[in-house]
Protein backbone atom coordinates (compact mmCIF):
# COMPACT_ATOMS: atom_id res chain seq x y z
CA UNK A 1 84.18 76.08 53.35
CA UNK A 2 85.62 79.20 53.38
CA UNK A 3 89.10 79.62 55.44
CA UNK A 4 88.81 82.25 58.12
CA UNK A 5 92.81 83.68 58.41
CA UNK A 6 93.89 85.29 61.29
CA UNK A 7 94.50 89.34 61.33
CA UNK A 8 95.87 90.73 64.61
CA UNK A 9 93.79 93.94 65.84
CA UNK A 10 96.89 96.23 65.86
CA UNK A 11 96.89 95.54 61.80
CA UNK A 12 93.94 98.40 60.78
CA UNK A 13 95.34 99.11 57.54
CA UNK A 14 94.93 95.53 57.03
CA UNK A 15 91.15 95.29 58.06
CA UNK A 16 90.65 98.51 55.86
CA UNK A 17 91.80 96.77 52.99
CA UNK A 18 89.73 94.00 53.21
CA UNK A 19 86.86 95.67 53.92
CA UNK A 20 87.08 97.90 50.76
CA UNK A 21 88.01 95.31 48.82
CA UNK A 22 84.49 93.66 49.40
CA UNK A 23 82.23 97.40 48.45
CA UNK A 24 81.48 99.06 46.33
CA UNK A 25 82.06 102.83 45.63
CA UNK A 26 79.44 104.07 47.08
CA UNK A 27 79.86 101.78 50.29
CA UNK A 28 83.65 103.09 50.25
CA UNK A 29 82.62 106.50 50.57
CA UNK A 30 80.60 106.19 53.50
CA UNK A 31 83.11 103.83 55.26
CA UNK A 32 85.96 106.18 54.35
CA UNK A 33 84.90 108.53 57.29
CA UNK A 34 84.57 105.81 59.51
CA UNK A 35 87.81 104.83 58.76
CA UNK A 36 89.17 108.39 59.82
CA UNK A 37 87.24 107.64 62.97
CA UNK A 38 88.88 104.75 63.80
CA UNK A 39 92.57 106.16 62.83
CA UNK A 40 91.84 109.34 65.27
CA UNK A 41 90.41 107.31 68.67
CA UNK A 42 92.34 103.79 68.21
CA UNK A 43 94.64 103.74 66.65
CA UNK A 44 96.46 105.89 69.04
CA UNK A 45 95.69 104.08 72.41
CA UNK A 46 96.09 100.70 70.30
CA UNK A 47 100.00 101.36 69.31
CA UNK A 48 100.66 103.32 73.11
CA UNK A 49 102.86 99.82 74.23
CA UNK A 50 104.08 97.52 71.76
CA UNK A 51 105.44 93.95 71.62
CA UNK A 52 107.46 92.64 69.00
CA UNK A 53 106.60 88.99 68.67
CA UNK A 54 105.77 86.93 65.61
CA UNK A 55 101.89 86.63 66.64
CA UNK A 56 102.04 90.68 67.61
CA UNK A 57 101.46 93.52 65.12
CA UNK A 58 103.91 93.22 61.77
CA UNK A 59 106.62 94.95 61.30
CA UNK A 60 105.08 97.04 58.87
CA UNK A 61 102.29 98.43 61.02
CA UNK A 62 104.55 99.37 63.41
CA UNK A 63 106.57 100.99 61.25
CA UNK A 64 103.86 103.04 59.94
CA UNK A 65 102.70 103.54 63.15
CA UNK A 66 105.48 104.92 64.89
CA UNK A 67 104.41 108.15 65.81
CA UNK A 68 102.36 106.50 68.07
CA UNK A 69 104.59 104.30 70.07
CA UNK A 70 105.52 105.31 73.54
CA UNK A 71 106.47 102.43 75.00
CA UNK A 72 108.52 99.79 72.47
CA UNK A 73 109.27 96.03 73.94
CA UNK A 74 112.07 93.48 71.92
CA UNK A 75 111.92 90.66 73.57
CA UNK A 76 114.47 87.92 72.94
CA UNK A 77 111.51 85.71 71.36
CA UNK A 78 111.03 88.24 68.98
CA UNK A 79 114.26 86.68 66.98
CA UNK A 80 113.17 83.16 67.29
CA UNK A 81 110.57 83.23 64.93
CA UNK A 82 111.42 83.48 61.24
CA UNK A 83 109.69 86.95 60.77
CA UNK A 84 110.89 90.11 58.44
CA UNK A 85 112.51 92.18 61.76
CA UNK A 86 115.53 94.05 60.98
CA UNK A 87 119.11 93.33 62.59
CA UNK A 88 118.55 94.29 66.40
CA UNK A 89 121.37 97.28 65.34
CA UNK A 90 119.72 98.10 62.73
CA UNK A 91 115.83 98.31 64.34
CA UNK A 92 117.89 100.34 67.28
CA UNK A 93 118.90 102.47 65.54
CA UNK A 94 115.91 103.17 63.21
CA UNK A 95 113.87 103.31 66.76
CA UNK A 96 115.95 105.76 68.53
CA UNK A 97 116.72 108.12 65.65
CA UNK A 98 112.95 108.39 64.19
CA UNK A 99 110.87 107.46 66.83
CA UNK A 100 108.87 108.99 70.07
CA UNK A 101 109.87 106.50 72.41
CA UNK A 102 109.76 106.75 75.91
CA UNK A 103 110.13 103.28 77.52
CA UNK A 104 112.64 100.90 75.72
CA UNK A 105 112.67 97.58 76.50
CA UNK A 106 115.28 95.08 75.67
CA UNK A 107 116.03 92.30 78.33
CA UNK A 108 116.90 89.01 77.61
CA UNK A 109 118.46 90.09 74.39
CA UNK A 110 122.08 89.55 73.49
CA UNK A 111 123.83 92.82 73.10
CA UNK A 112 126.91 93.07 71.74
CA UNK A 113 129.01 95.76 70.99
CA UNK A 114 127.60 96.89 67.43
CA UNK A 115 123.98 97.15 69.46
CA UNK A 116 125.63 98.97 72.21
CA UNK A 117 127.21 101.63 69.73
CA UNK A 118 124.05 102.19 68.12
CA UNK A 119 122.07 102.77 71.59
CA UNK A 120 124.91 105.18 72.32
CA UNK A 121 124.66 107.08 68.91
CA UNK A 122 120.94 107.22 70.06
CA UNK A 123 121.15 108.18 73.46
CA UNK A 124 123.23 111.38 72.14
CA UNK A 125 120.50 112.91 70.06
CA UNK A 126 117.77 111.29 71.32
CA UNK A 127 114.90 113.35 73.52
CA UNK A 128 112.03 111.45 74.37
CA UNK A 129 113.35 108.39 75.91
CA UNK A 130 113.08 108.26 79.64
CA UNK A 131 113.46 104.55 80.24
CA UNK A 132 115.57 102.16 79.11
CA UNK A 133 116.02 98.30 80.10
CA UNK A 134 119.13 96.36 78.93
CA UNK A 135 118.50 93.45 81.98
CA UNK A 136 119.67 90.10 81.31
CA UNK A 137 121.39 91.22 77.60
CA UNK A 138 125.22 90.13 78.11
CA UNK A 139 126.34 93.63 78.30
CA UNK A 140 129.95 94.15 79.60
CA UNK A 141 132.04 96.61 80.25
CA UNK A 142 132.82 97.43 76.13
CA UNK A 143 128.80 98.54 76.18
CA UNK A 144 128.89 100.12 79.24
CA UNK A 145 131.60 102.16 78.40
CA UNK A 146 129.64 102.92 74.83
CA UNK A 147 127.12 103.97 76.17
CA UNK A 148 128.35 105.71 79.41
CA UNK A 149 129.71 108.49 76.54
CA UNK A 150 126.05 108.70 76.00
CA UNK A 151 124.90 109.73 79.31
CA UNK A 152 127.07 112.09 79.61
CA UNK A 153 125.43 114.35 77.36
CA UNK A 154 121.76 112.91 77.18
CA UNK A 155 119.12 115.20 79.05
CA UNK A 156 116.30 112.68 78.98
CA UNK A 157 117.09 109.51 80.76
CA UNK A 158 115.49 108.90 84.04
CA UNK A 159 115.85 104.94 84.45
CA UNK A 160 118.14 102.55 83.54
CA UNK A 161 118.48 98.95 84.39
CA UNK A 162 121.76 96.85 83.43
CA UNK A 163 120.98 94.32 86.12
CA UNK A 164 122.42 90.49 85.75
CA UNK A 165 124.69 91.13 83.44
CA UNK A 166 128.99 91.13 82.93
CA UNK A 167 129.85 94.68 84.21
CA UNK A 168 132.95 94.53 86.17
CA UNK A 169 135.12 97.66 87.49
CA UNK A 170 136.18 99.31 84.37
CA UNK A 171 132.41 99.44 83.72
CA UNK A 172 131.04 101.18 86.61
CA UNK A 173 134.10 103.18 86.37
CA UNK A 174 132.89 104.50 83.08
CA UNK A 175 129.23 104.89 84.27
CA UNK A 176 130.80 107.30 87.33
CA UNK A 177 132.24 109.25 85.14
CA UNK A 178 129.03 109.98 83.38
CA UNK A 179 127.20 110.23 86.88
CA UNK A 180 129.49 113.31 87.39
CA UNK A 181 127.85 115.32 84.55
CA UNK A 182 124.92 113.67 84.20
CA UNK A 183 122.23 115.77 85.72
CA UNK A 184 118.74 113.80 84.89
CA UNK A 185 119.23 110.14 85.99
CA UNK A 186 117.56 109.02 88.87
CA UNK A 187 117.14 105.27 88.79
CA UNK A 188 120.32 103.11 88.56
CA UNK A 189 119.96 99.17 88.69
CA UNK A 190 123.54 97.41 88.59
CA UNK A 191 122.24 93.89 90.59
CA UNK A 192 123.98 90.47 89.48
CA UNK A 193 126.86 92.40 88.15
CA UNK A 194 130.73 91.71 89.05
CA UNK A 195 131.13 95.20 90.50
CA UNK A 196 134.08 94.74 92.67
CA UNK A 197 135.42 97.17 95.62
CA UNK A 198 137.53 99.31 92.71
CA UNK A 199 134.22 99.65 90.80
CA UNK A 200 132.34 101.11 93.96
CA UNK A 201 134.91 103.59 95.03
CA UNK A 202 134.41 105.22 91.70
CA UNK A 203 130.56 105.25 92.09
CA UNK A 204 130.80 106.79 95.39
CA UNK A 205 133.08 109.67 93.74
CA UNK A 206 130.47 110.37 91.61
CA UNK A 207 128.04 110.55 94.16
CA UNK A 208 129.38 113.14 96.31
CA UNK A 209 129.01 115.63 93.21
CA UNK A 210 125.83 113.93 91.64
CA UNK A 211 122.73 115.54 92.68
CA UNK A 212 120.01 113.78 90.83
CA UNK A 213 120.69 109.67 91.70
CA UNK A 214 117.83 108.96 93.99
CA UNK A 215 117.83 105.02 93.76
CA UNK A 216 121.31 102.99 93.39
CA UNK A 217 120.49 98.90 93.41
CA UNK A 218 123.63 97.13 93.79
CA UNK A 219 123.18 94.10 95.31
CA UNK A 220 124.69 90.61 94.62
CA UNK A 221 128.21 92.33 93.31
CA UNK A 222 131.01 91.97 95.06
CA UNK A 223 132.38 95.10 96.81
CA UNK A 224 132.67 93.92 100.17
CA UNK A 225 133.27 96.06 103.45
CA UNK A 226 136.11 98.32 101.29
CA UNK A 227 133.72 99.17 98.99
CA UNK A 228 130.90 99.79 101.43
CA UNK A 229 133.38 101.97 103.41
CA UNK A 230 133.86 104.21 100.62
CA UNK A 231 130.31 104.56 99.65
CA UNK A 232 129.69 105.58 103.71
CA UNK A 233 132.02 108.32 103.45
CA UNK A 234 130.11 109.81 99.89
CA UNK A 235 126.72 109.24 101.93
CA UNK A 236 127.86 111.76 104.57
CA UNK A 237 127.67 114.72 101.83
CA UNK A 238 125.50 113.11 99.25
CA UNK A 239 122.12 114.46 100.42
CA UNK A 240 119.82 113.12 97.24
CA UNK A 241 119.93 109.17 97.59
CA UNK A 242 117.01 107.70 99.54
CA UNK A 243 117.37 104.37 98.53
CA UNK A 244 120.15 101.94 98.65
CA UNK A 245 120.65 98.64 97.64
CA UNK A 246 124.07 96.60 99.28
CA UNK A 247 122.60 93.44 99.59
CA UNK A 248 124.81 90.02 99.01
CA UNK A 249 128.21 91.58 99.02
CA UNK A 250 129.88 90.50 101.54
CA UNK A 251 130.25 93.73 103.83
CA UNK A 252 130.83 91.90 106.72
CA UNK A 253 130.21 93.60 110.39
CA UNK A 254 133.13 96.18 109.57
CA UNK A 255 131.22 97.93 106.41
CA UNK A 256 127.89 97.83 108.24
CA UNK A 257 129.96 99.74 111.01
CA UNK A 258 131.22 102.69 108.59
CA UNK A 259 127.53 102.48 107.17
CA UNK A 260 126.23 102.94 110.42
CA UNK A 261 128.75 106.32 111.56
CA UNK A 262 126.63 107.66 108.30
CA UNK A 263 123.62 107.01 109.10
CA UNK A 264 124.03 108.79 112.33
CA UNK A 265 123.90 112.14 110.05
CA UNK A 266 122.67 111.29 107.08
CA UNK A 267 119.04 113.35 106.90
CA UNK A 268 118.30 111.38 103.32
CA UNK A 269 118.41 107.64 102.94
CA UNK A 270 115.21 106.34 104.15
CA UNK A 271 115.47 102.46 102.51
CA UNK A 272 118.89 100.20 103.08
CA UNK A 273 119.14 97.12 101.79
CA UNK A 274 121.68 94.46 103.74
CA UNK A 275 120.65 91.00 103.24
CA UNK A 276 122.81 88.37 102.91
CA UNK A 277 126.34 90.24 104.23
CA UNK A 278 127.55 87.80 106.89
CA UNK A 279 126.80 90.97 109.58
CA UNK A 280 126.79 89.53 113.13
CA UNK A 281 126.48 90.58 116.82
CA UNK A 282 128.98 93.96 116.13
CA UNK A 283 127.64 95.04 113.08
CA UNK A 284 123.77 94.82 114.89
CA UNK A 285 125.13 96.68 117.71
CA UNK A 286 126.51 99.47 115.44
CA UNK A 287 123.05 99.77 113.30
CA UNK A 288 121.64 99.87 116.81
CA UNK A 289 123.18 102.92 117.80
CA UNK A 290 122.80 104.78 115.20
CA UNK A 291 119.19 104.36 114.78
CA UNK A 292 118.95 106.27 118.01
CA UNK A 293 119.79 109.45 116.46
CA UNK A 294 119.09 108.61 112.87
CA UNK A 295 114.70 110.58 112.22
CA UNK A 296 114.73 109.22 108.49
CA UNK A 297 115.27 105.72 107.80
CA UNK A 298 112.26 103.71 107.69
CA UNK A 299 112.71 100.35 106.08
CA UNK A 300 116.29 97.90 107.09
CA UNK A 301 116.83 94.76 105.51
CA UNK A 302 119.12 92.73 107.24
CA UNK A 303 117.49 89.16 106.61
CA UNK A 304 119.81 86.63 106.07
CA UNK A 305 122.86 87.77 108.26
CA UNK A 306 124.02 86.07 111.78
CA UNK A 307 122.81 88.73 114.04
CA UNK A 308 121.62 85.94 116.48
CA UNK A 309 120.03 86.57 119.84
CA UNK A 310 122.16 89.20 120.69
CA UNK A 311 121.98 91.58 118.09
CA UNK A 312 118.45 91.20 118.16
CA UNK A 313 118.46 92.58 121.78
CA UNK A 314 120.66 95.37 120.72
CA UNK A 315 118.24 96.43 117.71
CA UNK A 316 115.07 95.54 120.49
CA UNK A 317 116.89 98.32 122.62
CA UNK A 318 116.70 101.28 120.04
CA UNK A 319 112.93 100.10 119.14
CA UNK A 320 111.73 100.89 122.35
CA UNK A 321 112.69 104.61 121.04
CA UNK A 322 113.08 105.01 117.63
CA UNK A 323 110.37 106.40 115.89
CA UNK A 324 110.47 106.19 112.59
CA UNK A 325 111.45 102.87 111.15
CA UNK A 326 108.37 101.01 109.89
CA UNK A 327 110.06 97.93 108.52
CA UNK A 328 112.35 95.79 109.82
CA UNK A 329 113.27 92.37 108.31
CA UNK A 330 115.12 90.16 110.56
CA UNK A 331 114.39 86.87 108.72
CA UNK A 332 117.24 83.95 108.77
CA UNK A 333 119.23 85.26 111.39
CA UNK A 334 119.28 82.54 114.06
CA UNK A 335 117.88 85.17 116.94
CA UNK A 336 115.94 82.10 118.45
CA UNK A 337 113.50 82.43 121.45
CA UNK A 338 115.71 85.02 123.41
CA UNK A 339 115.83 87.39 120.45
CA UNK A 340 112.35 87.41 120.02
CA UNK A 341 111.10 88.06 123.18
CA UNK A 342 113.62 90.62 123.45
CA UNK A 343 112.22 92.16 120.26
CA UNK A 344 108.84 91.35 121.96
CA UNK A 345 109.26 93.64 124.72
CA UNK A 346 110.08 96.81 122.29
CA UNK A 347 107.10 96.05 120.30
CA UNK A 348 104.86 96.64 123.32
CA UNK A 349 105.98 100.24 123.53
CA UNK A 350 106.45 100.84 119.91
CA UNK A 351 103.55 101.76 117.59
CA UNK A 352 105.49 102.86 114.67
CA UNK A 353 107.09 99.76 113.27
CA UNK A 354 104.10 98.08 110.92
CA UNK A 355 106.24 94.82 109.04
CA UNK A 356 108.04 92.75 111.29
CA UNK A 357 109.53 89.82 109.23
CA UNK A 358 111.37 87.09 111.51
CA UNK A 359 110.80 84.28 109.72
CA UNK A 360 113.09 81.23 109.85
CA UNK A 361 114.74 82.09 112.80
CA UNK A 362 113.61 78.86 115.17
CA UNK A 363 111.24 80.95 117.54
CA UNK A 364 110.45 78.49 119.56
CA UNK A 365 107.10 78.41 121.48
CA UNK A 366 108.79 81.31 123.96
CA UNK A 367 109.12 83.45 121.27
CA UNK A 368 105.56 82.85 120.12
CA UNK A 369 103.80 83.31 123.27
CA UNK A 370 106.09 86.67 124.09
CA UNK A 371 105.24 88.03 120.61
CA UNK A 372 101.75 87.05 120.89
CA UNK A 373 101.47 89.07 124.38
CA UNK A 374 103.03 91.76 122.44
CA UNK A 375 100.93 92.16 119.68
CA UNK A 376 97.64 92.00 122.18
CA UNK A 377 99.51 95.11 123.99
CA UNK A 378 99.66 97.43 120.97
CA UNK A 379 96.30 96.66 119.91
CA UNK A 380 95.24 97.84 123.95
CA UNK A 381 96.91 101.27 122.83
CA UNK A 382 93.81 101.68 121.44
CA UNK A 383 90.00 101.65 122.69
CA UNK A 384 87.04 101.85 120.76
CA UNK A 385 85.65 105.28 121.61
CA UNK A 386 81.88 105.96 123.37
CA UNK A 387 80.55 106.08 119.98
CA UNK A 388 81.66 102.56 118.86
CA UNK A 389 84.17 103.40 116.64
CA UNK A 390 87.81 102.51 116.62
CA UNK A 391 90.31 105.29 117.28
CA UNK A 392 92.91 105.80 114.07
CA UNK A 393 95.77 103.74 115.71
CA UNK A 394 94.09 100.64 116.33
CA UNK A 395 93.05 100.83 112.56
CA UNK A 396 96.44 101.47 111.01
CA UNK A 397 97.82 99.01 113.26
CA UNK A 398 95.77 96.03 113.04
CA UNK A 399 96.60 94.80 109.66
CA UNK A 400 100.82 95.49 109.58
CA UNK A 401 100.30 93.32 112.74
CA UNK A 402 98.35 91.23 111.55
CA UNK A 403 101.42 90.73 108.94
CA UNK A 404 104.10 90.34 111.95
CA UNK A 405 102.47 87.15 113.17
CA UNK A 406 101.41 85.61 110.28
CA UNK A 407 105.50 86.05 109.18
CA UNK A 408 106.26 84.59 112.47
CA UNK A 409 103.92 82.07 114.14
CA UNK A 410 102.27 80.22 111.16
CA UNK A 411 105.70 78.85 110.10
CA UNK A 412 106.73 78.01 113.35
CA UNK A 413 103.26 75.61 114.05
CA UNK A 414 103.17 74.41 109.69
CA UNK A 415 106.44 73.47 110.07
CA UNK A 416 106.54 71.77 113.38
CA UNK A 417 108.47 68.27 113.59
CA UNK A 418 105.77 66.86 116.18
CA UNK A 419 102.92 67.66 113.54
CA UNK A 420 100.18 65.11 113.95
CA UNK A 421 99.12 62.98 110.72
CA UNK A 422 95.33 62.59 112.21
CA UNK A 423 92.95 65.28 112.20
CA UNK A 424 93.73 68.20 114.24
CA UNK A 425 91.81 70.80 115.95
CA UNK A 426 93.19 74.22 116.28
CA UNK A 427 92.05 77.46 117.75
CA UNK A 428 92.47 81.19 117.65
CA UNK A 429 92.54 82.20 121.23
CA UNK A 430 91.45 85.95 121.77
CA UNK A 431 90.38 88.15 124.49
CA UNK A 432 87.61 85.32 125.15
CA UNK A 433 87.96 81.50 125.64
CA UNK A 434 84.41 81.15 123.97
CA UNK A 435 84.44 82.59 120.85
CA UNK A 436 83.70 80.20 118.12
CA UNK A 437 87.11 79.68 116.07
CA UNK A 438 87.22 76.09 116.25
CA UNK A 439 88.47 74.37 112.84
CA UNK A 440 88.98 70.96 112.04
CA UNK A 441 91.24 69.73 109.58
CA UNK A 442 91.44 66.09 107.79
CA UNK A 443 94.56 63.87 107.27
CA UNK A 444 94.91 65.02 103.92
CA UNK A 445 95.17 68.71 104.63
CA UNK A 446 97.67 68.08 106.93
CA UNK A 447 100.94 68.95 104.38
CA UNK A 448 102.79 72.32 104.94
CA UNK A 449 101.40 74.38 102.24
CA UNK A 450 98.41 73.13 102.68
CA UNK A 451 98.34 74.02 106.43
CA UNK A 452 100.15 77.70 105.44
CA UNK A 453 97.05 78.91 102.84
CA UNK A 454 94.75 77.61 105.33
CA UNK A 455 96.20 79.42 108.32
CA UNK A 456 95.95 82.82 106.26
CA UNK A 457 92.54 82.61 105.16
CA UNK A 458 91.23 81.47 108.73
CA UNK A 459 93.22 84.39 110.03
CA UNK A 460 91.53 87.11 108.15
CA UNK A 461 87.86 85.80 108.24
CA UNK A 462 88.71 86.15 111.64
CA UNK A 463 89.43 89.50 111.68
CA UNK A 464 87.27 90.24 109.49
CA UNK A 465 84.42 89.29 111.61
CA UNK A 466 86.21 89.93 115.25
CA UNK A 467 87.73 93.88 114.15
CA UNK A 468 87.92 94.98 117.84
CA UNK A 469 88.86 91.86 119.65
CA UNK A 470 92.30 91.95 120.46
CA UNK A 471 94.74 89.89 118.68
CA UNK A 472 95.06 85.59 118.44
CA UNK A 473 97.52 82.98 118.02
CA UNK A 474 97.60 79.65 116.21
CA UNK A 475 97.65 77.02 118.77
CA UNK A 476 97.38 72.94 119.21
CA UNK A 477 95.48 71.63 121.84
C-alpha cells in the first residue's frame, strides 16, 4: 500500500514538484501556466499571516516567500520542536532587515538582550512594520532601553505591547525619552510591569510634549497616588490621550482626587480605567464632581474599589445630569441595597448611560426591586408611535438595559443562600400578571451555572417575543 505523506498547503513549490515529477513533457507544459496561475492568486493571500510552528509552512517556503508576508507570528512553540529555524537573533534580524512586515509577533518568547539589540538595529532602518508584540518575553529594562534608541528615530511604529513583563523605572524612563521625539506611536501597552511612581513621572513628562500617544495601558504596576498625581498634572495640557489605563496600582482616594481636578478640564480622555485602587467614599465624591462639568468621558471603571453606599449616592447624584457617560462599572464595591437604589433613582431620569455593571455588591432584594422599577421607567420614555413602531430610544435602550439587569439581578437570585434543592418555578413579571413566562426547573438544574445560562437564554426569548412590553425581573414565588 502506498504511504500517503503529509504536505502542508502553504508548501506550493513542494506540490509543483511532485506533480511534475509524475508527467511528462508535454503534460509539464500545459501545467506550467497553471502553475503561474496559482503563484499570482494564492500564493499571495496564502503567505498574508504566517505561523511558525513545526506542523506550519517550512522554513524554506517562507523564506522564499517573504515578499509576501505581512503579518509574521514566532510563537514560543515554534522552538520546541526540533525543526531547521534559525537562532531567534538571527531570524530577527533576517526578518526585519529583508522583509515587508507589518505585524510582528513574538509573545511568550524569551528575549534577551542579543534579541533585543537586533529588534533595535531593525527598528532603525526598518519601514513597514507597524506592529510589534514582545508580551510575555522576559524583557527588562536592558531591552527596553535597546530598543527605546530605536523609537526614537523609527517613523513606522504604531503599536507596541511589552505587557507582563520585568520593566521597572529605568525602563519606562528610557521609553519617555523616546516618547519625546517619537512622533508616530499611538498604542502603548506597559500592564504587569514593575513601573513604579519614578517610572510614571517620566512618562507623564513625555506626555505633555508627545502629540501622537492616544492609548497608554498601565495597569497592575505600581505607581500609586504619586505617580497618578503626576500623570494628572500632564493630562491638563496633553490634549491627544483618550484612553487610559491606571488600574491595580494602588492610587488610593488621594490620586483619584488629582485625577479628578483634570478631568474637570480635560476635553480628551473619554475611557479611564480604575479598578482595583483601594478608592473609597472621598475619592467617589471627587469623580462625582467632576463629572458634572466634564462633556467627554464616557466609559469609568472603578470595579473593585470600596466606594460603598455612599459613594454610590454621590456618583447617583451627577447621573441624574451628566450626559455623556455610557458605562459605568461599579462591580465589587460593597454599595449594598442603599447604593443601588440610590443609583436607581438616577437611572430613571437618565437615558444616556447603556452598561451598568454592579455585580457582586450584595444588592439585596431592595436593590432589585428599586432597579427593576427603574429600568421599567426608562423603557416608559418611550411609546410605540400610532403606526406601531417603536420610537429610536426605546430601541437603543432596550438591550444595554437589558445588560444592567442581567449584571445585577441574575446573580443576586443564582446565588441566593435560601436556594431551594426541589423544583422551582420562576417568573418574569412584566407590565401584565398573565403573560405566559412560567418555567419550571428540575433538581438537577438547580446548580449556579446552571441556573446563570438558563436565566440568560429565558431572558432574551423573552424579549425577543415581548419587544414592547416593558421590562421583567427574575423572581421566586
Amino acid at each position: 500500500m502506498t504511504k500517503i505523506s503529509r504536505t502542508h498547503p502553504l508548501d506550493l513549490h513542494e506540490i509543483h514538484s511532485r506533480i511534475a515529477r509524475s508527467l511528462g513533457l508535454k503534460d509539464l507544459a500545459f501545467c506550467a501556466r497553471v502553475s503561474q496561475d496559482w503563484n499570482d492568486s494564492f500564493t499571495p493571500l496564502l503567505y498574508k499571516s504566517v505561523v511558525l510552528l513545526e506542523q506550519g509552512p517550512s522554513m524554506e517556503s517562507v523564506e522564499s516567500n517573504k515578499h509576501h508576508v505581512r503579518h509574521l507570528t514566532i510563537p514560543s512553540a515554534t522552538y520546541e520542536y526540533p525543526s531547521p529555524i534559525p537562532e531567534l537573533d538571527e531570524l530577527v534580524s533576517n526578518v526585519m532587515a529583508s522583509w515587508v512586515l507589518t505585524t510582528l509577533i513574538l509573545d511568550g518568547n524569551s528575549i534577551r538582550d542579543s534579541e533585543s539589540e537586533a529588534l533595535s538595529e531593525g527598528l532603525k532602518t526598518n519601514s513597514t512594520l507597524t506592529t510589534l508584540s514582545l508580551y510575555n518575553t522576559s524583557i527588562g529594562d536592558n531591552g527596553v532601553q535597546a530598543l527605546s534608541e530605536a523609537f526614537k528615530t523609527n517613523s513606522t511604529l504604531t503599536t507596541l505591547d511589552l505587557g507582563n513583563n520585568y520593566i521597572r523605572d529605568n525602563g519606562a524612563i528610557a521609553l519617555s525619552e523616546a516618547l519625546k521625539t517619537n512622533a508616530t506611536l499611538t498604542t502603548l501597552n506597559l500592564y504587569n510591569n514593575s513601573i513604579g511612581p519614578n517610572g510614571a513621572v517620566a512618562l507623564s513628562e513625555a506626555l505633555k510634549t508627545n502629540l501622537t500617544l492616544t492609548a497608554l495601558d498601565l495597569y497592575n504596576n505600581s505607581i500609586g497616588p504619586n505617580g497618578a498625581v503626576a500623570l494628572s498634572e500632564a493630562l491638563k495640557t496633553n490634549l491627544t490621550l483618550p484612553a487610559l489605563g491606571l488600574g491595580a496600582n494602588s492610587i488610593g482616594d488621594n490620586g483619584a482626587v488629582a485625577l479628578s481636578e483634570t478631568l474637570k478640564t480635560n476635553p480628551t480622555l473619554t475611557t479611564l480605567y480604575l479598578q482595583g485602587n483601594s478608592i473609597g467614599y472621598n475619592g467617589a465624591v471627587a469623580l462625582s464632581k467632576a463629572l458634572k462639568t466634564n462633556s467627554t468621558l464616557t466609559t469609568l471603571d472603578v470595579k473593585s474599589n470600596s466606594i460603598g453606599p455612599n459613594g454610590a449616592d454621590a456618583l447617583s447624584e451627577v447621573l441624574k445630569t451628566n450626559s455623556t457617560l455610557t458605562t459605568l462599572d461599579l462591580g465589587s464595591n460593597s454599595i449594598g441595597p442603599n447604593g443601588t437604589v440610590a443609583l436607581s433613582e438616577a437611572l430613571k431620569t437618565n437615558f444616556n448611560l447603556t452598561t451598568l455593571h454592579l455585580y457582586n455588591n450584595s444588592i439585596g432584594d431592595n436593590g432589585a426591586q428599586a432597579l427593576s422599577e427603574a429600568l421599567r421607567r426608562c423603557l416608559r420614555h418611550s411609546r410605540p408611535t400610532q403606526h406601531g413602531n417603536v420610537t429610536k430610544p426605546l430601541r437603543s435602550a432596550r438591550q444595554p438595559h437589558v445588560r444592567m439587569i442581567l449584571d445585577a439581578v441574575p446573580r443576586h437570585v443564582v446565588f441566593s443562600p435560601r436556594l431551594p434543592t426541589s423544583s422551582a418555578v420562576y417568573k418574569v413579571y412584566g407590565v401584565k400578571d398573565d403573560i405566559d413566562t412560567n418555567v419550571k426547573l428540575q433538581p438537577g438544574d438547580l446548580t449556579p451555572s446552571r441556573l446563570r445560562t438558563f436565566f440568560r437564554v429565558q431572558i432574551h426569548k423573552y424579549l425577543e417575543a415581548n419587544e414592547n412590553v416593558l421590562p421583567y425581573l427574575w423572581k421566586r414565588y
